[in-house]
Protein backbone atom coordinates (compact mmCIF):
# COMPACT_ATOMS: atom_id res chain seq x y z
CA UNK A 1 0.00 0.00 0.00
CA UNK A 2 1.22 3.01 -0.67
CA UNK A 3 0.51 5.84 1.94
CA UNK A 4 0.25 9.85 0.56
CA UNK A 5 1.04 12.57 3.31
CA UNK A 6 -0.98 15.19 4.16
CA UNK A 7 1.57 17.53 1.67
CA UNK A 8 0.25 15.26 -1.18
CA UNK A 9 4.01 13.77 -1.38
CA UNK A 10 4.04 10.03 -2.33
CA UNK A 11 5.79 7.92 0.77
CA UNK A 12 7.71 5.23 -1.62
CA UNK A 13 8.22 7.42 -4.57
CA UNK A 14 11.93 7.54 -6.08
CA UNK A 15 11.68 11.04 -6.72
CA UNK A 16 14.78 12.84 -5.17
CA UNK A 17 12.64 15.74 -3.84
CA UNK A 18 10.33 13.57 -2.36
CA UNK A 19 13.48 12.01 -0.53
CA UNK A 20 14.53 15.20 0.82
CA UNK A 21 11.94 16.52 1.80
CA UNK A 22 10.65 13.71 4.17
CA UNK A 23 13.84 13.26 5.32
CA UNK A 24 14.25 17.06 5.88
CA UNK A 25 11.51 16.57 8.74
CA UNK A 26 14.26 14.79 10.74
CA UNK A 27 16.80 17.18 12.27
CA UNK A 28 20.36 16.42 12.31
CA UNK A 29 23.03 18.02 14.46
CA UNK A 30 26.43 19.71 12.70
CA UNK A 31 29.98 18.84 12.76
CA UNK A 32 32.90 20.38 11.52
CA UNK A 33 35.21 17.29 9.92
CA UNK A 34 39.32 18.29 10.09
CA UNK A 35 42.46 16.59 9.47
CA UNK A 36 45.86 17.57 8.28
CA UNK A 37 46.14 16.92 4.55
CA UNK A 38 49.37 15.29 3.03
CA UNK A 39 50.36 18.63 1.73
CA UNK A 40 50.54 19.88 5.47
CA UNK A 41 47.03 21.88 5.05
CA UNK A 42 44.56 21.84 7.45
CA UNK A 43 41.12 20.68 6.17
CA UNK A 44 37.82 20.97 6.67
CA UNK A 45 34.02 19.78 5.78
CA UNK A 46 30.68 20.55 7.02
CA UNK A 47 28.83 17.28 7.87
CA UNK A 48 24.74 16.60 8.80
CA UNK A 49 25.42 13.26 9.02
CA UNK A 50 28.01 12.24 11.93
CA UNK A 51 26.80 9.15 13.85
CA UNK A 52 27.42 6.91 16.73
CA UNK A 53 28.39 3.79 15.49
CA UNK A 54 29.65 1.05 17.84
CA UNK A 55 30.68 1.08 21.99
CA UNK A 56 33.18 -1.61 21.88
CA UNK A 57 35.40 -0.82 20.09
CA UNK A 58 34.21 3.13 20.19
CA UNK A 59 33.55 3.48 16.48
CA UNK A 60 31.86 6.90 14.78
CA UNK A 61 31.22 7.44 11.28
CA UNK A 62 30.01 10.09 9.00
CA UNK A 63 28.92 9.84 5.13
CA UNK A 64 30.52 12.45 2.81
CA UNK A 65 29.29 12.56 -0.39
CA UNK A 66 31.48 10.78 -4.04
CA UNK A 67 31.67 13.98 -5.48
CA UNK A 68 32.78 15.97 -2.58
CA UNK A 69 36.53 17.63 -3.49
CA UNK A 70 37.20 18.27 0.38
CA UNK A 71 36.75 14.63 1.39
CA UNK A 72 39.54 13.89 -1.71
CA UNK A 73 41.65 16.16 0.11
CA UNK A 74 41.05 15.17 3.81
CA UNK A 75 41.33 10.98 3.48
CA UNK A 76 44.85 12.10 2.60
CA UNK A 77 45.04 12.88 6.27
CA UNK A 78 46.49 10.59 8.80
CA UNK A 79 43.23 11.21 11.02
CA UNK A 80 40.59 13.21 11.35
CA UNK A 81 38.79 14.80 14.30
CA UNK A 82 35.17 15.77 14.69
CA UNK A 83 34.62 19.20 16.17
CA UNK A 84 30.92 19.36 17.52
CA UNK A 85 29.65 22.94 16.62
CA UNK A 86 27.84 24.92 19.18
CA UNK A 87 25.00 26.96 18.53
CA UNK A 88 26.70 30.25 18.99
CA UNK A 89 29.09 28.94 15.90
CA UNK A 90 26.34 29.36 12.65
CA UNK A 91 29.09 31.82 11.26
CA UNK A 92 31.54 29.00 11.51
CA UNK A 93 29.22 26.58 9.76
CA UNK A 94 28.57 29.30 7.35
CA UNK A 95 32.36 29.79 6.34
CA UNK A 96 33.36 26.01 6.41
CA UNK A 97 30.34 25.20 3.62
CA UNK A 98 30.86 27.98 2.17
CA UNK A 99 33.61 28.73 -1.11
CA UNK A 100 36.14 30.54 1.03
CA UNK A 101 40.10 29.61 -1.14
CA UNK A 102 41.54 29.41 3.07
CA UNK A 103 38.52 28.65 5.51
CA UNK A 104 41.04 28.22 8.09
CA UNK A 105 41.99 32.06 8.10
CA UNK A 106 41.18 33.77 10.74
CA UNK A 107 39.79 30.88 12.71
CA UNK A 108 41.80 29.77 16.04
CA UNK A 109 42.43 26.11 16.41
CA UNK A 110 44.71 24.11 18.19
CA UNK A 111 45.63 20.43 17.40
CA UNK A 112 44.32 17.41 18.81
CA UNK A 113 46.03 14.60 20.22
CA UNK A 114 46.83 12.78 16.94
CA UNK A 115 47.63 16.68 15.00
CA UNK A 116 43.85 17.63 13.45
CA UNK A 117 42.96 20.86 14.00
CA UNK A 118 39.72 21.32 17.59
CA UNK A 119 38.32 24.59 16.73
CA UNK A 120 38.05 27.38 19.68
CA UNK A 121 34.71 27.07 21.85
CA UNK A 122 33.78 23.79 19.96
CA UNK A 123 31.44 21.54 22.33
CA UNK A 124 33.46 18.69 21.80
CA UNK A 125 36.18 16.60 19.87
CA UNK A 126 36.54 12.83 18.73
CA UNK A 127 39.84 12.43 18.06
CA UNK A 128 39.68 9.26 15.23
CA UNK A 129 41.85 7.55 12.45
CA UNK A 130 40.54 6.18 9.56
CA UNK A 131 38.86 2.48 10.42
CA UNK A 132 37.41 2.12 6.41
CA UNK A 133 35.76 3.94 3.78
CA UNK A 134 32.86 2.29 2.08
CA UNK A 135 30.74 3.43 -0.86
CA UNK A 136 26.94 3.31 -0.30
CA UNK A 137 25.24 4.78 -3.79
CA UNK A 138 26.32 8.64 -4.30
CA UNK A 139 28.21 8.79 -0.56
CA UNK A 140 31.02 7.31 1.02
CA UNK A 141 30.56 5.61 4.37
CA UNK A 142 33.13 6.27 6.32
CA UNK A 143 34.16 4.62 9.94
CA UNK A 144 36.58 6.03 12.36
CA UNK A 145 38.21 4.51 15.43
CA UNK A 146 37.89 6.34 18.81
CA UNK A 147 41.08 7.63 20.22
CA UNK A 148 40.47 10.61 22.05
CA UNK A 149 37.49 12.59 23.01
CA UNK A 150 36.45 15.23 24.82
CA UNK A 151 33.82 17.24 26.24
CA UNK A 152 35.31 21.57 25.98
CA UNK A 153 32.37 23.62 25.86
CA UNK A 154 29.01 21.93 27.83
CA UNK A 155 26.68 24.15 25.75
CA UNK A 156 23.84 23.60 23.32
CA UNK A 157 24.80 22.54 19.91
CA UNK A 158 24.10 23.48 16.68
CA UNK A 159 21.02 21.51 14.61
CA UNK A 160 20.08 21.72 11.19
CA UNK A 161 16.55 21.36 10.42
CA UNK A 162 15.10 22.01 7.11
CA UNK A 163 17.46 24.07 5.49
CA UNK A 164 17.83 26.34 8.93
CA UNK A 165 20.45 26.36 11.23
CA UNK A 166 19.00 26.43 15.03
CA UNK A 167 19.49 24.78 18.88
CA UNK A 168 17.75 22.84 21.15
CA UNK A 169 15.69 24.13 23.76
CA UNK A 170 14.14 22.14 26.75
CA UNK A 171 10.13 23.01 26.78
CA UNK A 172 11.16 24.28 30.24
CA UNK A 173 13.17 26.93 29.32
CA UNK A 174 11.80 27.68 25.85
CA UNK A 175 10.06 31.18 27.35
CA UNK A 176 13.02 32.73 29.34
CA UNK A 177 11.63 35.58 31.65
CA UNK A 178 15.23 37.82 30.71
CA UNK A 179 15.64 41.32 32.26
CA UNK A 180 14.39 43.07 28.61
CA UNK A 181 11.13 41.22 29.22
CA UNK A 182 10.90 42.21 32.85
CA UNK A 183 11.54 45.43 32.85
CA UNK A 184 9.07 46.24 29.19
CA UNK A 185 6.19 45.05 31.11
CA UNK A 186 6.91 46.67 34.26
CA UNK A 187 7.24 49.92 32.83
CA UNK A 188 4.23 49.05 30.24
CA UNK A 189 1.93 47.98 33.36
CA UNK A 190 2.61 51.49 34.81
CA UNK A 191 1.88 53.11 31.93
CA UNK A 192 -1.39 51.31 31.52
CA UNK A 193 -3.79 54.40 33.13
CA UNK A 194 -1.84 56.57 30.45
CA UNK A 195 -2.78 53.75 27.54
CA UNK A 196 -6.60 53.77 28.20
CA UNK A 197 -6.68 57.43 28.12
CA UNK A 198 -5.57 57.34 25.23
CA UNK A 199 -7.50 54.87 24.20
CA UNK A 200 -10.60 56.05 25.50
CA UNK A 201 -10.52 59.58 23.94
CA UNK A 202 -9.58 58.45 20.51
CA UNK A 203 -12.02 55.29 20.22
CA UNK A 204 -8.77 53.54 18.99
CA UNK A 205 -6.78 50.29 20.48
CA UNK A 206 -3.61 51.04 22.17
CA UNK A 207 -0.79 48.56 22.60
CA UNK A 208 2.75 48.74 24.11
CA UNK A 209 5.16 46.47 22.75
CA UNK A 210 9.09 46.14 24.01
CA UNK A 211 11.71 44.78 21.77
CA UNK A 212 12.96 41.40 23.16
CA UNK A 213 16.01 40.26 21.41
CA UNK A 214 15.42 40.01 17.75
CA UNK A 215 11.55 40.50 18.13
CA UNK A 216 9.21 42.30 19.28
CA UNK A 217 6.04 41.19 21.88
CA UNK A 218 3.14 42.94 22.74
CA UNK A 219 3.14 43.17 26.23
CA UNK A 220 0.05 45.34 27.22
CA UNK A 221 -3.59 46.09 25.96
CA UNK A 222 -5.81 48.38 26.85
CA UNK A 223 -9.68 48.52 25.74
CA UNK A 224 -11.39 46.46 23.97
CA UNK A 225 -11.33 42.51 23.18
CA UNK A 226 -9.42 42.70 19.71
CA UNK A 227 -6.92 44.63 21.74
CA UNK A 228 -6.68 41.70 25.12
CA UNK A 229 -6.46 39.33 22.03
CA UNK A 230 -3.17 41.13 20.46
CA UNK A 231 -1.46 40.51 24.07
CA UNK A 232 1.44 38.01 23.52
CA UNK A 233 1.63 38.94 20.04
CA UNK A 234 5.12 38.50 18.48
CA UNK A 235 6.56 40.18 15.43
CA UNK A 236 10.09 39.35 14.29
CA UNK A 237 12.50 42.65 14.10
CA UNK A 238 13.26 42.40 10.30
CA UNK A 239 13.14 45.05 7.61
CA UNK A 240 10.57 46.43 6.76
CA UNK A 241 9.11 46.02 10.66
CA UNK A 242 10.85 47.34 13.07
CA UNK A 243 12.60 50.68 12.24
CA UNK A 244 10.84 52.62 15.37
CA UNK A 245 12.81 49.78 17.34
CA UNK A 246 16.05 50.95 15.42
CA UNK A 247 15.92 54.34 14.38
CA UNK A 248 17.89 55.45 17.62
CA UNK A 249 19.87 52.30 17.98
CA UNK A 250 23.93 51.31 17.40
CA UNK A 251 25.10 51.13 13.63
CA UNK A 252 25.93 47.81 14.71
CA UNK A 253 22.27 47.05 16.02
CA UNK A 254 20.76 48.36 12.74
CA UNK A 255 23.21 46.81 10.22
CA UNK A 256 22.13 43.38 11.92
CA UNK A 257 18.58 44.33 11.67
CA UNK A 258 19.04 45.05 7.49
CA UNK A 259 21.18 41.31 7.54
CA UNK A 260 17.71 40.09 8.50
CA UNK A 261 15.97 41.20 5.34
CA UNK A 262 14.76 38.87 2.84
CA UNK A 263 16.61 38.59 -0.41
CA UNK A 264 13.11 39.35 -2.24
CA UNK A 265 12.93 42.48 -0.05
CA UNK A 266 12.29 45.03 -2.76
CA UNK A 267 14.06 48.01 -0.58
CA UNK A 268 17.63 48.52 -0.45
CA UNK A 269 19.24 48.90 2.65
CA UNK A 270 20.44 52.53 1.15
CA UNK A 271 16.55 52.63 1.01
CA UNK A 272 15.77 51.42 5.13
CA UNK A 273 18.70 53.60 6.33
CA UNK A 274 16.77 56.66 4.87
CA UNK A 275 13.51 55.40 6.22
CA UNK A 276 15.07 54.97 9.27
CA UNK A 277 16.35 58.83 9.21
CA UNK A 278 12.71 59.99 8.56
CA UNK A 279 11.46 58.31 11.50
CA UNK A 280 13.78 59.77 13.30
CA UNK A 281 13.54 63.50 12.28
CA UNK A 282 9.45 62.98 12.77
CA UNK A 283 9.42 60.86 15.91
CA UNK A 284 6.69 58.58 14.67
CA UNK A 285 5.74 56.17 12.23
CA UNK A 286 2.61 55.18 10.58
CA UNK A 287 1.81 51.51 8.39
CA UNK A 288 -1.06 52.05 5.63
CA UNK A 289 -3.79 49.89 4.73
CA UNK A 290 -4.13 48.44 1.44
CA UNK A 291 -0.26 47.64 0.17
CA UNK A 292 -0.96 43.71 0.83
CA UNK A 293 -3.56 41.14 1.73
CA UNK A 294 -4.50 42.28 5.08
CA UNK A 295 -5.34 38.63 6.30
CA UNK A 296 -2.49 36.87 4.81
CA UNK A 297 0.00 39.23 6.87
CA UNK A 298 -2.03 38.86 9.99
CA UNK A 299 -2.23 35.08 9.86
CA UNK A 300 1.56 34.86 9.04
CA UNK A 301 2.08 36.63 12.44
CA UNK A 302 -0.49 34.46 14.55
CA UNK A 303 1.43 31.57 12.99
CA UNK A 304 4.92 33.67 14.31
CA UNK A 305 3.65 34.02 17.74
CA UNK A 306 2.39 30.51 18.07
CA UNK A 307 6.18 29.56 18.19
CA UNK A 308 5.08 25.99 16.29
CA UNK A 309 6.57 26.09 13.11
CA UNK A 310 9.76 24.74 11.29
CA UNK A 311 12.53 26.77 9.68
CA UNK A 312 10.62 26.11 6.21
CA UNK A 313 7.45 27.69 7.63
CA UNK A 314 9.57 30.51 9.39
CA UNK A 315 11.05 31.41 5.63
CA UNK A 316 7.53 31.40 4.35
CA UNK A 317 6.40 33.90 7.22
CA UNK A 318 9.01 35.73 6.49
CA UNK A 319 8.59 36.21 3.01
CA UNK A 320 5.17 37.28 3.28
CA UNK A 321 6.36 40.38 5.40
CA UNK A 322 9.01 41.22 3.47
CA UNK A 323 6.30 42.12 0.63
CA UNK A 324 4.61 44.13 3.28
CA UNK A 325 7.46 47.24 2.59
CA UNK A 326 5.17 49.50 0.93
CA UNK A 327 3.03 50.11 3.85
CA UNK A 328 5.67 51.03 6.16
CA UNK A 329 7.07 53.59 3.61
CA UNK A 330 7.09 57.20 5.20
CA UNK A 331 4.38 59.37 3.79
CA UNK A 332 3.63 62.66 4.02
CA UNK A 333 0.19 63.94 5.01
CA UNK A 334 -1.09 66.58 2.14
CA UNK A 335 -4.29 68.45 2.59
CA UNK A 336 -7.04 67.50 0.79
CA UNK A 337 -6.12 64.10 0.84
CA UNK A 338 -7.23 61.57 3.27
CA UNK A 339 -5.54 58.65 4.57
CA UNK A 340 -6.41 54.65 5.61
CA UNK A 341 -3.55 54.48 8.39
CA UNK A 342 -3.52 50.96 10.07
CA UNK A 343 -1.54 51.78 12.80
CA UNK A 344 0.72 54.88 14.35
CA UNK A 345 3.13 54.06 16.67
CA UNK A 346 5.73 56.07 18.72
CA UNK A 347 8.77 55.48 20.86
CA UNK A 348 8.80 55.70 24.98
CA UNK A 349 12.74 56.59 25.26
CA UNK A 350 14.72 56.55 28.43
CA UNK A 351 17.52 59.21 29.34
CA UNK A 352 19.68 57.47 27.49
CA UNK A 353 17.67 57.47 24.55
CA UNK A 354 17.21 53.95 24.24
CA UNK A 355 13.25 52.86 22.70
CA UNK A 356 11.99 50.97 26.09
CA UNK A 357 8.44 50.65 24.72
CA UNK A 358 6.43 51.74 21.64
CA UNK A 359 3.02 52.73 21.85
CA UNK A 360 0.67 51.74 19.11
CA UNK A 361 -3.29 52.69 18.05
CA UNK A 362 -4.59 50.82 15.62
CA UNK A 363 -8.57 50.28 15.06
CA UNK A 364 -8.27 53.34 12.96
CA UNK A 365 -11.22 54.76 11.08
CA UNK A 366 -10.39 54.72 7.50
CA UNK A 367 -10.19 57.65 4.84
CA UNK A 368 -8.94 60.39 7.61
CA UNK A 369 -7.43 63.70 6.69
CA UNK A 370 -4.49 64.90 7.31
CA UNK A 371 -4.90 66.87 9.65
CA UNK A 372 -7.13 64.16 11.44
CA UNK A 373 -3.88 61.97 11.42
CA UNK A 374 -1.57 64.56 13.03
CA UNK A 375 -4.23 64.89 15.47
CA UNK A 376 -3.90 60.86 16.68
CA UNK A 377 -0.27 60.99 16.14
CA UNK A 378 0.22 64.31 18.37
CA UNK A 379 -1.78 62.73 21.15
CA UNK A 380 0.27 59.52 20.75
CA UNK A 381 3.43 61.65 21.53
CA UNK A 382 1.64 63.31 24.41
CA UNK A 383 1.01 59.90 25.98
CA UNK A 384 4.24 58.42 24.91
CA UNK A 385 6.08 61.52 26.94
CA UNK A 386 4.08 61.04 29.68
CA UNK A 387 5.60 57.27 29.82
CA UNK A 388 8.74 58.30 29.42
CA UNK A 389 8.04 60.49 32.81
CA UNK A 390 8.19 56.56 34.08
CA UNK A 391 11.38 55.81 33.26
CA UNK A 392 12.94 58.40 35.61
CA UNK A 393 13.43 61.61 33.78
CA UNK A 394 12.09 61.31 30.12
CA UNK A 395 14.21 60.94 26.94
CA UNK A 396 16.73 63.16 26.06
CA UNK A 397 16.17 65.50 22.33
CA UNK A 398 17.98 64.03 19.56
């Protein structure tokens, strides 16, 4: 019998996709391969498919592919050691499988036991000389003997899942209550009388959201059940959402923020730096209905906040806001012309000028004028200073 899955792929079928993309649902962890080649070189090769293979003796293996040029190279090696890659060490991963001439540049190393290069902050080595290589259709199977091993780094490892490169996280500590999060809904909590002013006087929802790593989470609601139903609400801090988070923030902190961009994105990063300055020189930002399927974007971030999908569905998410760019391009209110805003949001800075919360109303009523719109977005700024008050002495100018 032959069984069909619920993605209409064919279980039995010899097509190659098919084959990788069932086995794509298992994840594998990552290990950097080395050895000193016969020329004296160091080498190394990215591998998904390291493996226990026997106690006694203490066998491992791992199954390069025919083709692969770097595996040529490294069996020239006396032995080879297996570096276990942490999840801090994606760049690593990233250079080693990458087309670098001298991968080995600029990475510290020191040798093992039998001379192959242990990376620096590596979880672990296996120290291992070459048992036998066996061909199994288009890879190599190849067995090492146990020599050495060690344990240098007791930290989570790197996994590869779907094309994504990720870690493991016990369900226990898979919502971490870090000091960002604490003290964004402390200050949002006291800020709440200020929210349902606000609220109240414009007919509008208001939400604060603080920036928790590389997302952002709304944190508190006030009025209205749409509004209690945006609470835990995540929203990954990615071009084009975002640049209130990052208009006041590091070069550093903003050039990682346009690395997150999608390669579809169709705004430059010459393009977000300038929409960035503009936010910054009005102090508030506005999204506008109508530049994309409403629905589509909205489910894409229920699916986000859920926290349930894979690092194919994450890609997919974030390709459908990365179209959303239009509606977060600045625009400038004419009169005579009315406006369907979808949200206004603006910053609640400390002394420092650091964004500790951003205030949003959204609930909008739709063709406003312009002058209508500065209204709600001056009274946003009134409430948003009167948070700041909270934080100790208000934001400085700038």
């Amino acid at each position: 019998m032959t069984a069909v899955s619920a993605e209409g792929l064919t279980a039995g079928s010899s097509d190659p996709m098919v084959f990788r993309n069932v086995l794509g649902h298992f994840p594998t962890g990552v290990v950097l391969i080395t050895g000193i080649a016969d020329d004296g070189a160091p080498v190394g090769m990215i591998v998904g498919s390291f493996t226990s293979v026997s106690l006694d003796p203490p066998l491992v293996a791992f199954l390069p592919t025919v083709s692969s040029r770097t595996f040529a190279k490294l069996r020239t090696a006396r032995s080879f050691c297996v570096n276990v890659l942490a999840a801090d060490q994606e760049d690593v991963c990233r250079r080693f499988a990458g087309r670098e001439e001298d991968k080995f540049a600029g990475v510290s190393w020191r040798p093992s036991p039998s001379g192959a290069p242990v990376l620096e902050d590596s979880v672990a080595f296996i120290d291992c000389t070459f048992e036998s290589i066996n061909d199994a259709g288009d890879h190599h199977i190849v067995i090492g003997a146990v020599h050495e091993l060690q344990v240098c780094r007791p930290v989570a490892p790197l996994l590869f899942f779907q094309g994504g490169y990720g870690r493991f996280a016990p369900m226990s500590l898979s919502a971490p209550f870090d000091a960002d999060l604490i003290s964004g809904v402390r200050l949002a909590e006291r800020s709440r009388t200020e929210m349902d002013r606000l609220a109240g006087e414009l007919g509008v929802e208001c939400t604060a959201m603080a920036m928790i790593g590389d997302q952002m989470a709304v944190i508190v609601a006030a009025t209205g059940a749409a509004a209690e139903a945006r609470l835990g609400e995540r929203i990954p801090l990615m071009p084009p959402m975002g640049e209130l988070c990052l208009a006041w923030e590091e070069p550093e902190a903003i050039e990682r923020w346009l690395a997150r961009a999608m390669p579809s994105d169709e705004c430059t990063p010459g393009e977000y730096r300038e929409r960035l300055a503009a936010v910054r020189a009005r102090g508030w930002s506005m999204t506008m209905r109508g530049g994309y399927p409403d629905e589509e974007v909205y489910e894409a971030l229920r699916e986000y906040s859920s926290g349930c999908y894979t690092p194919a569905q994450e890609r997919r998410i974030r390709e459908i806001i990365s179209r959303t760019s239009s509606s977060y391009a600045p625009v400038s209110l004419e009169e005579g012309r009315s406006y369907d805003a979808d949200s206004i949001l603006a910053p609640v800075r400390d002394a420092d000028g650091k964004v500790r919360l951003v205030l949003r109303i959204s609930d909008l009523p739709a063709g406003a004028p312009a002058d209508r719109v500065r209204q709600w977005a001056d009274r946003l700024l009134q409430a948003a200073a009167a948070v700041e008050q909270l934080t100790g002495s208000g934001a400085q100018p700038g």
